[in-house]
PDB file of N, CA and C in Angstrom:
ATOM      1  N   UNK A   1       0.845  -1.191   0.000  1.00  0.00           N
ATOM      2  CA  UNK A   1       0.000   0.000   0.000  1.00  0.00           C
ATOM      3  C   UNK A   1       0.884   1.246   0.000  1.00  0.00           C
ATOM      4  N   UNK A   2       0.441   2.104  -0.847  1.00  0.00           N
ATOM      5  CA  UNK A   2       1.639   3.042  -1.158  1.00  0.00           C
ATOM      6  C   UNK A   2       0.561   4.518   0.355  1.00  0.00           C
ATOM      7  N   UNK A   3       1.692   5.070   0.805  1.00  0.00           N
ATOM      8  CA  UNK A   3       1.068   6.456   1.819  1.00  0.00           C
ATOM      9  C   UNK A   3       0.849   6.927   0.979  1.00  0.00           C
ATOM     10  N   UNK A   4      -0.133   7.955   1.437  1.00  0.00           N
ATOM     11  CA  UNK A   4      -0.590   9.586   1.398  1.00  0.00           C
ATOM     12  C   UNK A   4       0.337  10.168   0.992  1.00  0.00           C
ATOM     13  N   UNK A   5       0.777  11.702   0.203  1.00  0.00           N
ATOM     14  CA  UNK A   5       1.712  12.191   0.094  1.00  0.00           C
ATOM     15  C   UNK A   5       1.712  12.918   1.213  1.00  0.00           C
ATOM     16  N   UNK A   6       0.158  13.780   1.858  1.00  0.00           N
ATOM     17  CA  UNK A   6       1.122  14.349   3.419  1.00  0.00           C
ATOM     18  C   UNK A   6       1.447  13.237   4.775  1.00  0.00           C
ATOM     19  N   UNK A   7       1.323  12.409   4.469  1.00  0.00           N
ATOM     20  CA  UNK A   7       1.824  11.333   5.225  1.00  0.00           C
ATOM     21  C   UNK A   7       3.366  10.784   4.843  1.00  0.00           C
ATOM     22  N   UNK A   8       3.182  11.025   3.616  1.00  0.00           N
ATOM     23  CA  UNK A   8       4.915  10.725   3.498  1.00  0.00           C
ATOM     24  C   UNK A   8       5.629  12.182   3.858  1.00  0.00           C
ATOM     25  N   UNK A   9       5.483  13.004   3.885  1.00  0.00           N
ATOM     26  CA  UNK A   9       5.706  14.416   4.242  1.00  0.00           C
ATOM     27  C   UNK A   9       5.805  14.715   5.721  1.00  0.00           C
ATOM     28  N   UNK A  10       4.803  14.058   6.269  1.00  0.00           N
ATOM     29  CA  UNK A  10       4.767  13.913   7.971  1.00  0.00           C
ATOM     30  C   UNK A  10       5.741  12.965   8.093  1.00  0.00           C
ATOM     31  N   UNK A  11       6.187  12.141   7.713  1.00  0.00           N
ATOM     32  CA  UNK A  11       6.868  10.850   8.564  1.00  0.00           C
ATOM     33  C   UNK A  11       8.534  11.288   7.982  1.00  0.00           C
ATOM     34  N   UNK A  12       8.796  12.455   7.016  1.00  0.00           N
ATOM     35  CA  UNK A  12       9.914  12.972   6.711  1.00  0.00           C
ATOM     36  C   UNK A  12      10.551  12.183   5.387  1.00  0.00           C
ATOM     37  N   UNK A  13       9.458  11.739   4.929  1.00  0.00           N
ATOM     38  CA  UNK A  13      10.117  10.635   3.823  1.00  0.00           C
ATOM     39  C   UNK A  13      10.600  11.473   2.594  1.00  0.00           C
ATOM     40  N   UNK A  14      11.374  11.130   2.011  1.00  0.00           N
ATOM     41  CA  UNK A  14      12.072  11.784   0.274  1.00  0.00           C
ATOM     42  C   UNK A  14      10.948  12.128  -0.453  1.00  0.00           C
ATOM     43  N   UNK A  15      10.648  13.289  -0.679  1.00  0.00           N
ATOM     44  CA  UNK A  15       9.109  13.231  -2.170  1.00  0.00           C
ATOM     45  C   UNK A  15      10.097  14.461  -3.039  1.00  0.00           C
ATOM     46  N   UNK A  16       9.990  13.702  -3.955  1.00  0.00           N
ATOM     47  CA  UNK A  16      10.471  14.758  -5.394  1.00  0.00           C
ATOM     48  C   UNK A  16       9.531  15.020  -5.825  1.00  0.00           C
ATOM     49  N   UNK A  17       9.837  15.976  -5.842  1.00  0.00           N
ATOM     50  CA  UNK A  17       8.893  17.758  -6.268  1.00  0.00           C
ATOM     51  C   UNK A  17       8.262  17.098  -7.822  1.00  0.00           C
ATOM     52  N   UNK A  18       8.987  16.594  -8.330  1.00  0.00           N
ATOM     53  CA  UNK A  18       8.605  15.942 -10.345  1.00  0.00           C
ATOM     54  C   UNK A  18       7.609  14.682  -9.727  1.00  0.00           C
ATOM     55  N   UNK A  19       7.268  14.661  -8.584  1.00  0.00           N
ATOM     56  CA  UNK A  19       6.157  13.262  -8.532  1.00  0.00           C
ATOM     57  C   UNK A  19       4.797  13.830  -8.815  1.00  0.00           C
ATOM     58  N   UNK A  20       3.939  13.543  -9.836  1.00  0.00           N
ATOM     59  CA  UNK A  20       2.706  14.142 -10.310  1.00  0.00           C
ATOM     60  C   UNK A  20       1.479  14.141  -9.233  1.00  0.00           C
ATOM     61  N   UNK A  21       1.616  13.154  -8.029  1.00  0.00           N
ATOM     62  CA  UNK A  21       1.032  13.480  -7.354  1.00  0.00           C
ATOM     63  C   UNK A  21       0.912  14.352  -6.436  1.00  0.00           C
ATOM     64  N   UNK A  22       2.284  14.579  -5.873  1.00  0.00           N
ATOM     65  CA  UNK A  22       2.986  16.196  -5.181  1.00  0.00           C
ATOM     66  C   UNK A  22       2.260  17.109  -5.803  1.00  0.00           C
ATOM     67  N   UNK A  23       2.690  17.138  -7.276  1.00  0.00           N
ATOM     68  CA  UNK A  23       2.207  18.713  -8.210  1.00  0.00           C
ATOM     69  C   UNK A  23       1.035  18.851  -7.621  1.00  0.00           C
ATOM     70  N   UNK A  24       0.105  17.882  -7.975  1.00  0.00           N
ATOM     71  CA  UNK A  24      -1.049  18.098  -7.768  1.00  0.00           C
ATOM     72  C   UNK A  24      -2.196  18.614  -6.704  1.00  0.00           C
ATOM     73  N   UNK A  25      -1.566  18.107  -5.408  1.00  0.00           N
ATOM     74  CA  UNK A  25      -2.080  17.996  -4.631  1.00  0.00           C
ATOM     75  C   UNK A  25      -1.420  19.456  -4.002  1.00  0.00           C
ATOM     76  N   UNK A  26      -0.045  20.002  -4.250  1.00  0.00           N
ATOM     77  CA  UNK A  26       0.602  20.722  -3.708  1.00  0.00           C
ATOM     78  C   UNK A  26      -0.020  22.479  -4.534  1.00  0.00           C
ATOM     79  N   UNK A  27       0.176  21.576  -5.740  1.00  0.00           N
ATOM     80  CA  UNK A  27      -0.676  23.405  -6.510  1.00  0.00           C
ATOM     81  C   UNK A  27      -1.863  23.648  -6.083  1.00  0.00           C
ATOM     82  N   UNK A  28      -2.254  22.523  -5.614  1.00  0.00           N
ATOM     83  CA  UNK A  28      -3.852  23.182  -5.291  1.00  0.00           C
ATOM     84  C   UNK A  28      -4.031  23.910  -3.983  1.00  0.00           C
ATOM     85  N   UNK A  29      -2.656  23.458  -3.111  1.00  0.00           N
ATOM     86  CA  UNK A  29      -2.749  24.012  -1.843  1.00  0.00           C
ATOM     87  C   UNK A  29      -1.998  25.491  -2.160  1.00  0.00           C
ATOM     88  N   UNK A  30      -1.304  25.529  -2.850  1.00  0.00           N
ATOM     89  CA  UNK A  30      -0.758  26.801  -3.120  1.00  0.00           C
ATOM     90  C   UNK A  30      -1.708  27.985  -3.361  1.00  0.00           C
ATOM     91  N   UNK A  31      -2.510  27.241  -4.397  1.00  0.00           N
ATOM     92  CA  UNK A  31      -3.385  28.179  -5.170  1.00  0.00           C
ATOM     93  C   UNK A  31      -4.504  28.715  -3.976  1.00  0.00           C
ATOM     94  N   UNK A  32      -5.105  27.896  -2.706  1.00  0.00           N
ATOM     95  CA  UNK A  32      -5.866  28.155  -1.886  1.00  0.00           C
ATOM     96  C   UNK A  32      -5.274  28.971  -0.784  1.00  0.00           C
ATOM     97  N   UNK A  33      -3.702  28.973  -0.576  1.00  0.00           N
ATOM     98  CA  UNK A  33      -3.140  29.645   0.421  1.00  0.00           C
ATOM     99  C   UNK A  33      -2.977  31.313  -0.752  1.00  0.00           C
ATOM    100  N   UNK A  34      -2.983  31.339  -1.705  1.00  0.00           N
ATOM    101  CA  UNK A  34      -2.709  32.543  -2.594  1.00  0.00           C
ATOM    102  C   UNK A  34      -4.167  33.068  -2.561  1.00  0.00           C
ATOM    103  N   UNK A  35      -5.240  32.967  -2.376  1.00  0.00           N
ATOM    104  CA  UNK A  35      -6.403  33.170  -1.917  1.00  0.00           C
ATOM    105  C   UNK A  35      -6.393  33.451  -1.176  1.00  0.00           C
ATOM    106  N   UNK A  36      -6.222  32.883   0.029  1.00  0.00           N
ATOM    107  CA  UNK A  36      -6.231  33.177   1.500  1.00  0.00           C
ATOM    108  C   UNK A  36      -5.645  34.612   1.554  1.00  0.00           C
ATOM    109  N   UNK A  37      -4.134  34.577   1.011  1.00  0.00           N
ATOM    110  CA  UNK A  37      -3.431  35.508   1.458  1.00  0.00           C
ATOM    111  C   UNK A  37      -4.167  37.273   0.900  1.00  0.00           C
ATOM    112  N   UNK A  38      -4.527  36.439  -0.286  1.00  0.00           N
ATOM    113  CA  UNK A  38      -5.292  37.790  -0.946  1.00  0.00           C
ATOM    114  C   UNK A  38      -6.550  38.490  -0.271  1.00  0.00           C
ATOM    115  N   UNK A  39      -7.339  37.932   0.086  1.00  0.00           N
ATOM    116  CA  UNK A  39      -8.157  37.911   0.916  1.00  0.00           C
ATOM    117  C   UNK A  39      -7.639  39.078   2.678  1.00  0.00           C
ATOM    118  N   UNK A  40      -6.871  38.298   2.958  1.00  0.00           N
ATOM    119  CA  UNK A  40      -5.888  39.055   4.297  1.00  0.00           C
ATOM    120  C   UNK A  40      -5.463  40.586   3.921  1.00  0.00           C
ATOM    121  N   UNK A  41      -4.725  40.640   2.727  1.00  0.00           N
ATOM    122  CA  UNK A  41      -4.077  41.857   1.965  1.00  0.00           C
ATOM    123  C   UNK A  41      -5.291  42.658   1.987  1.00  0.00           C
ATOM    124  N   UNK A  42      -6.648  42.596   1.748  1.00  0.00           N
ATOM    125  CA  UNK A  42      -7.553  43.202   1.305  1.00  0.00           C
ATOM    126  C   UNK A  42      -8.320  43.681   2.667  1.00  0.00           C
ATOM    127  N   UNK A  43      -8.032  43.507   3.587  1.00  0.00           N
ATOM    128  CA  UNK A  43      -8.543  43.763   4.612  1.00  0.00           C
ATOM    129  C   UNK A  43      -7.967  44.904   5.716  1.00  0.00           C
TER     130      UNK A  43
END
């Protein structure tokens, strides 16, 4: 059974940035913290 990527992330394991599931899961958190932040700025 392969982990979670923030489970491999929590337990300190190797994740290369070129793993398509990283991208994925990681741009989307980007894109919601770039929201967030915009949101904050505007206030």
């Amino acid at each position: 059974m392969t982990k979670a990527i923030w489970n491999r992330l929590a337990d300190g394991d190797a994740v290369s940035m070129m793993e398509e599931t990283y991208q994925d899961i990681v741009l989307a958190e980007f894109n919601r913290c770039r929201d967030l932040q915009f949101q904050i700025n505007q206030t």
